[in-house]
C-alpha atoms as a PDB file:
ATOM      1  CA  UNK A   1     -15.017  25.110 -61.733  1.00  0.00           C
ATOM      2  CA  UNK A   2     -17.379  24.010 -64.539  1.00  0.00           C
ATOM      3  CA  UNK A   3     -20.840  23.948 -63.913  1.00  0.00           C
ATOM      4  CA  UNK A   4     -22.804  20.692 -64.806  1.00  0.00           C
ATOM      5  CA  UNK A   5     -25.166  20.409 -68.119  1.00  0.00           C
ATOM      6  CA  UNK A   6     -28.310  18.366 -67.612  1.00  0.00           C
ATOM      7  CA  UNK A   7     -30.169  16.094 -69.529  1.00  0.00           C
ATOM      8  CA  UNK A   8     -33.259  14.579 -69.839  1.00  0.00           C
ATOM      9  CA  UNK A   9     -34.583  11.213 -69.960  1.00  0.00           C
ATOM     10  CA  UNK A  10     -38.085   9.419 -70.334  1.00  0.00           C
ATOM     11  CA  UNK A  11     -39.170   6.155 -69.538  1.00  0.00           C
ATOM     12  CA  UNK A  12     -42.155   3.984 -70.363  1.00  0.00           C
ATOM     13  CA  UNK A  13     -43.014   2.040 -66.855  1.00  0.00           C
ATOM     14  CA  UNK A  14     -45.022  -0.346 -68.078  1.00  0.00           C
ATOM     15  CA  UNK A  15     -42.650  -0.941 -70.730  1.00  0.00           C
ATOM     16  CA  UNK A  16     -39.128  -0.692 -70.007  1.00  0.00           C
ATOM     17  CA  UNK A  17     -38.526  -4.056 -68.638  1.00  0.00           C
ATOM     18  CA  UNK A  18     -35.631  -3.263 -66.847  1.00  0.00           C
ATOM     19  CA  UNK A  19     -34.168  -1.171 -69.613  1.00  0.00           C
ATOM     20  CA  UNK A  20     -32.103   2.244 -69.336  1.00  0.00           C
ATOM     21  CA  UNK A  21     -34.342   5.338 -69.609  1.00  0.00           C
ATOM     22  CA  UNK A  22     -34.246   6.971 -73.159  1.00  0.00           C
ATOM     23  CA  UNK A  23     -32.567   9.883 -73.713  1.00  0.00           C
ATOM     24  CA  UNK A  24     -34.680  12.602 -74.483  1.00  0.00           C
ATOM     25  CA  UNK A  25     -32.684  15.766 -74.635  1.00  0.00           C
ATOM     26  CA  UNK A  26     -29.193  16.667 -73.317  1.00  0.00           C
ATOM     27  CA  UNK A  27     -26.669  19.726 -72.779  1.00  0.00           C
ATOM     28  CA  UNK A  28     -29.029  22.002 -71.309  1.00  0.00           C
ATOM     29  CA  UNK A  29     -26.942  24.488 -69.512  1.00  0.00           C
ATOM     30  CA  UNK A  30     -28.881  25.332 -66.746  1.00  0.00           C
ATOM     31  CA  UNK A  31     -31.319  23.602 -64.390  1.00  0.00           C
ATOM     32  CA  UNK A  32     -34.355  25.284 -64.089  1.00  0.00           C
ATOM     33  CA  UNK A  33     -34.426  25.449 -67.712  1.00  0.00           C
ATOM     34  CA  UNK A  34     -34.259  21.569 -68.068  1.00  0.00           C
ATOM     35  CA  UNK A  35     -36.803  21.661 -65.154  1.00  0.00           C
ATOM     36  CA  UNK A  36     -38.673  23.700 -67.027  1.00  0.00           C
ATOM     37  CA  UNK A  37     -38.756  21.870 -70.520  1.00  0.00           C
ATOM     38  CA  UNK A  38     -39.717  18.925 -68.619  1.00  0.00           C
ATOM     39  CA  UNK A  39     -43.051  20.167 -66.826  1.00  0.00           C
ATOM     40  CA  UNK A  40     -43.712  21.215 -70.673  1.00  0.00           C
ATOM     41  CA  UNK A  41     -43.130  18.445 -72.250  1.00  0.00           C
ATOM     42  CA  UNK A  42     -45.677  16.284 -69.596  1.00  0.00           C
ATOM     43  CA  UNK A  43     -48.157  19.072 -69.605  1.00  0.00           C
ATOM     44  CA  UNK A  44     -48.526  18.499 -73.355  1.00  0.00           C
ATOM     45  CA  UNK A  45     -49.967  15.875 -72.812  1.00  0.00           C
ATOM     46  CA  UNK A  46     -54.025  15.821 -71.512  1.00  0.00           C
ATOM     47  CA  UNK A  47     -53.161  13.229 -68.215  1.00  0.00           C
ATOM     48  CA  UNK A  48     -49.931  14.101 -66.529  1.00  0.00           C
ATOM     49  CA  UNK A  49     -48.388  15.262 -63.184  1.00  0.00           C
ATOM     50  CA  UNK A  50     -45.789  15.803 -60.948  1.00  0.00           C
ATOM     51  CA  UNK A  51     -44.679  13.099 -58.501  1.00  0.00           C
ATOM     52  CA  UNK A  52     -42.903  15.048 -55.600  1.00  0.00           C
ATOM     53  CA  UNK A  53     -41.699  11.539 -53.609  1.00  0.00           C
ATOM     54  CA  UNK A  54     -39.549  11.183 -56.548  1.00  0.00           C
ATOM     55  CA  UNK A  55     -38.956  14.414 -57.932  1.00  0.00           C
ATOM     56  CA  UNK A  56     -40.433  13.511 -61.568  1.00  0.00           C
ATOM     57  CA  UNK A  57     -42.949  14.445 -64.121  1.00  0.00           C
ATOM     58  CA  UNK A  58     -44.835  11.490 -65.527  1.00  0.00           C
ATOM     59  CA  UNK A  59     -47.709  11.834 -68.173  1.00  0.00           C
ATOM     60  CA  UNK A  60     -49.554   8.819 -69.998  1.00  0.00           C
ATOM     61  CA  UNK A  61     -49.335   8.042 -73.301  1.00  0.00           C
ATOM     62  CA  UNK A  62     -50.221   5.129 -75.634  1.00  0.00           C
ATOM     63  CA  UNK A  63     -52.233   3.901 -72.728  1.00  0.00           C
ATOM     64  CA  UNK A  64     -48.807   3.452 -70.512  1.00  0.00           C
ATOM     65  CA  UNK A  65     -47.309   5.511 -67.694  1.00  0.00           C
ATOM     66  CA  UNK A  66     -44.393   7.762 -68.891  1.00  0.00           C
ATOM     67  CA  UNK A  67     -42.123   9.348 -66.195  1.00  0.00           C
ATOM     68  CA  UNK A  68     -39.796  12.180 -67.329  1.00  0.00           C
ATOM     69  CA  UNK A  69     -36.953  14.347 -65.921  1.00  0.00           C
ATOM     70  CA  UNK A  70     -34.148  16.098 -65.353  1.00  0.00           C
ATOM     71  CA  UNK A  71     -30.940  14.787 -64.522  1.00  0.00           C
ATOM     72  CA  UNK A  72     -27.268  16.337 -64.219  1.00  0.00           C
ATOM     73  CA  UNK A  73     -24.010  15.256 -66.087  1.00  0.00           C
ATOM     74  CA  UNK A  74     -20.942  15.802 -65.416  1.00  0.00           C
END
């Protein structure tokens, strides 16, 4: 059985306009590892936090509201 790889993605809210998330990262064997990178990646930045309702980090950046996370491929 082969084990999934995850990626990760980050969108601009304000900005997206209905467009696909961009891909940030990708082939990260193991989950808490991308789950990791992720929380670093927002905490970089001075205004960001978790959103537990949805499971995502978000940060802000360029005055807009980023949200970034971890997702599994097959």
């Amino acid at each position: 059985m082969q084990s999934a790889s995850y990626s990760i993605f980050v969108r601009d809210l304000a900005r997206s306009q209905g467009r696909a998330p961009q891909l940030l990262a990708y082939d990260i064997d193991d989950r808490s590892a991308a789950e990791a990178l992720v929380s670093v990646i927002a905490a970089s930045y001075r205004d960001h936090g978790f959103n537990p309702a949805t499971r995502t980090h978000w940060f802000r950046y360029d005055g807009s509201l980023h949200e970034i996370y971890a997702w599994p491929i097959a």
